[in-house]
C-alpha atoms as a PDB file:
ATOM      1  CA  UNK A   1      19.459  -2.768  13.584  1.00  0.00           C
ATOM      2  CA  UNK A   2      20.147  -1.326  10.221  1.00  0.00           C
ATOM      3  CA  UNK A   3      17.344  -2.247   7.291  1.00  0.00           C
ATOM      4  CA  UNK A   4      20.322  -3.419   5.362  1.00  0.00           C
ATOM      5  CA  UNK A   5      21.617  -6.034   7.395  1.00  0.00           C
ATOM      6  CA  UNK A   6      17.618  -7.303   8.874  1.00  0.00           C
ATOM      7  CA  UNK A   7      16.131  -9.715   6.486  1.00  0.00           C
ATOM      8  CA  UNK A   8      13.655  -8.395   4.289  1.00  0.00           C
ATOM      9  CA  UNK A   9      10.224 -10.795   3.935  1.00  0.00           C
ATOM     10  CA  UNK A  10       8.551 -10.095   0.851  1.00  0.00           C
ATOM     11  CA  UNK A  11       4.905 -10.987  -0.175  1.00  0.00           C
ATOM     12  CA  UNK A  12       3.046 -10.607  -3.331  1.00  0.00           C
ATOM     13  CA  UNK A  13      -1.073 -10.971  -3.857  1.00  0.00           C
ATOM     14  CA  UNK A  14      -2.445 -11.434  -7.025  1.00  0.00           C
ATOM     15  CA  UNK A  15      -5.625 -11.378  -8.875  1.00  0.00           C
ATOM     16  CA  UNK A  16      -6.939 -12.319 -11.844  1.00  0.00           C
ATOM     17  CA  UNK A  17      -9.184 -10.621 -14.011  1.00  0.00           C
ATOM     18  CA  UNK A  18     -11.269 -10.999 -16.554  1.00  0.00           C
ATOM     19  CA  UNK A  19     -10.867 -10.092 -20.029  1.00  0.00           C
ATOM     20  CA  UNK A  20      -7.569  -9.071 -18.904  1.00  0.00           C
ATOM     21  CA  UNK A  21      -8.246  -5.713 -18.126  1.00  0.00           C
ATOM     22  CA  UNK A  22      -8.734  -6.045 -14.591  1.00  0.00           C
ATOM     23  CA  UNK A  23      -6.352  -8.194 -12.913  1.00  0.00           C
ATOM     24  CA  UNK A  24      -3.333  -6.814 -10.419  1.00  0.00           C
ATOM     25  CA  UNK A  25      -1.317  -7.525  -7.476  1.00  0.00           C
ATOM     26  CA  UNK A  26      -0.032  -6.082  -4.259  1.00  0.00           C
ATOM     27  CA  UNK A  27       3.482  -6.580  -3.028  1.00  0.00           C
ATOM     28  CA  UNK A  28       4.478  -5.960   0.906  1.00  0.00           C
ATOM     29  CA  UNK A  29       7.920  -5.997   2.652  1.00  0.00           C
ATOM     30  CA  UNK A  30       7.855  -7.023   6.145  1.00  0.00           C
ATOM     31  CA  UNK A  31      11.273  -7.719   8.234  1.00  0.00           C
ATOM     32  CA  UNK A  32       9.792 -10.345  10.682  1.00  0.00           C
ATOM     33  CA  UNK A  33       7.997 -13.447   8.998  1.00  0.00           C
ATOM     34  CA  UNK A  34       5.375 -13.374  11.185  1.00  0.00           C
ATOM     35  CA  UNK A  35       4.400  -9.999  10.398  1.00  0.00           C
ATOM     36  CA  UNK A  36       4.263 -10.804   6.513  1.00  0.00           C
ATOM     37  CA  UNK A  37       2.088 -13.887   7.245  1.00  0.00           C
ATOM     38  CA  UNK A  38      -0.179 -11.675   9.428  1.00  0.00           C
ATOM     39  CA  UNK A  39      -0.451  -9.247   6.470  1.00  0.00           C
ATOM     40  CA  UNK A  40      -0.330 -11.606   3.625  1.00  0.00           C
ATOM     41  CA  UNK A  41      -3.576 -13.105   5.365  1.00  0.00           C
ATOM     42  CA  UNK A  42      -5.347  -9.691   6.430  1.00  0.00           C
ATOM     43  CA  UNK A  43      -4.972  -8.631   2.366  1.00  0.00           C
ATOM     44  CA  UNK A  44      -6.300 -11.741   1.246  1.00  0.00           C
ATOM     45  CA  UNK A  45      -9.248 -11.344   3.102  1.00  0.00           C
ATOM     46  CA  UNK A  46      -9.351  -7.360   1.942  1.00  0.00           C
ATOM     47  CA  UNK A  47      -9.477  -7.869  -1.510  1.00  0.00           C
ATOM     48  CA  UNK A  48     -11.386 -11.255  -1.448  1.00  0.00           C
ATOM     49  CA  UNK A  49     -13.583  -9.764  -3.882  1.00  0.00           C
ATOM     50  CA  UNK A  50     -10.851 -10.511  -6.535  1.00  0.00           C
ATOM     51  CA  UNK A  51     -10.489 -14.111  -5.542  1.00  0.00           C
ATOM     52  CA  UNK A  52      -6.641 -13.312  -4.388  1.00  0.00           C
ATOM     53  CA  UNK A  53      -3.850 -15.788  -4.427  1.00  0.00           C
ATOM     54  CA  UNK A  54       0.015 -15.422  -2.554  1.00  0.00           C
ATOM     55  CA  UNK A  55       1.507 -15.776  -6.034  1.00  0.00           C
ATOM     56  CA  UNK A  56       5.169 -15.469  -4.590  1.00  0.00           C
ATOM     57  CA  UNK A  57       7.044 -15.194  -1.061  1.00  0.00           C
ATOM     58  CA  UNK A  58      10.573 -14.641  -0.473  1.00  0.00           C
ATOM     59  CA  UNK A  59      13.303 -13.626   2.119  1.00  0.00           C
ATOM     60  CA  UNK A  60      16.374 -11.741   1.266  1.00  0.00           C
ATOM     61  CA  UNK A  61      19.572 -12.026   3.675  1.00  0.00           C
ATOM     62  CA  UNK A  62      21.673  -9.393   4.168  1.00  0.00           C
ATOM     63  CA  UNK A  63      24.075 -10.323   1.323  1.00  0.00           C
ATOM     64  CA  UNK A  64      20.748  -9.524  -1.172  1.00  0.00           C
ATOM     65  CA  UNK A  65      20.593 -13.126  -1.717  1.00  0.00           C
ATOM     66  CA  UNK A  66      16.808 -14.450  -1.772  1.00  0.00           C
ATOM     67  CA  UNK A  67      15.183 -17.413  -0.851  1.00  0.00           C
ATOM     68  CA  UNK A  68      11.917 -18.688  -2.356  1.00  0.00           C
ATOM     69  CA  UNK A  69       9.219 -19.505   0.748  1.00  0.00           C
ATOM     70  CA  UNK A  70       5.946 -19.265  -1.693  1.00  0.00           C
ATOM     71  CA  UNK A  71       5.317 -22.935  -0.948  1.00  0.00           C
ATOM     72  CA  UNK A  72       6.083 -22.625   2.705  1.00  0.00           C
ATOM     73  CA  UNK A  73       3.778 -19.034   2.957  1.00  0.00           C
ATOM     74  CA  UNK A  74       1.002 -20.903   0.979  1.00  0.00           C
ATOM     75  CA  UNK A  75       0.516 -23.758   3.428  1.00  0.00           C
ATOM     76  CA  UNK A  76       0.590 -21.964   6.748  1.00  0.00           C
ATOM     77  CA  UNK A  77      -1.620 -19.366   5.566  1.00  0.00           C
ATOM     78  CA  UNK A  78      -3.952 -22.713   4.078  1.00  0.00           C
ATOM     79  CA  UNK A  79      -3.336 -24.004   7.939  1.00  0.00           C
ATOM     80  CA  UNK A  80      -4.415 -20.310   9.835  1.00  0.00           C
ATOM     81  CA  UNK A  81      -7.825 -20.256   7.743  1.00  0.00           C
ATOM     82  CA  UNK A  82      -8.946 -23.761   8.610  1.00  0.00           C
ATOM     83  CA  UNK A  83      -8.475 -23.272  11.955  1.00  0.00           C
ATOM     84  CA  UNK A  84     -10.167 -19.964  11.944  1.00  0.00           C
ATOM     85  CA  UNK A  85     -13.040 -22.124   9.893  1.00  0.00           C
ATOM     86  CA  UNK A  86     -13.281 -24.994  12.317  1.00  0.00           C
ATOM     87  CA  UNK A  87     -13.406 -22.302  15.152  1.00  0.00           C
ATOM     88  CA  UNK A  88     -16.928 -21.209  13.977  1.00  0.00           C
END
């Protein structure tokens, strides 16, 4: 399949800093959701340091039209860490 006719999941990590000389942000394109999820959780816990937050989500159809899914991305990624929590 063509990369312009897959859907295109798109994640972006941010960070605040202090002073505002040191905050950032890391965006990722994935074309299967559960592959950005995956990701969006293995960079929060990379740069945990920086107290990271999903500060948008999004998936883009073929046409180029976009979809917001921050809320959505938020709470499943809220859901995978408690049960990784209550595992231990």
């Amino acid at each position: 399949m063509s990369d312009s006719i897959r859907p295109k999941y798109w994640g972006t990590i941010s960070w605040d800093g202090y002073d505002g000389r040191h905050d950032g942000e890391f965006t990722i394109l994935r074309y299967k959701l559960d592959y950005l999820m995956e990701d969006l959780d293995y960079y929060l816990n990379q740069y945990s340091n920086r107290n990271p937050y999903v500060s948008c989500a999004s998936v883009e159809d073929e046409k180029g039209e976009s979809q917001d899914i921050t809320d959505s991305a938020k709470k499943f990624l809220q859901s995978i860490n408690k049960e990784e929590n209550n595992g231990k």
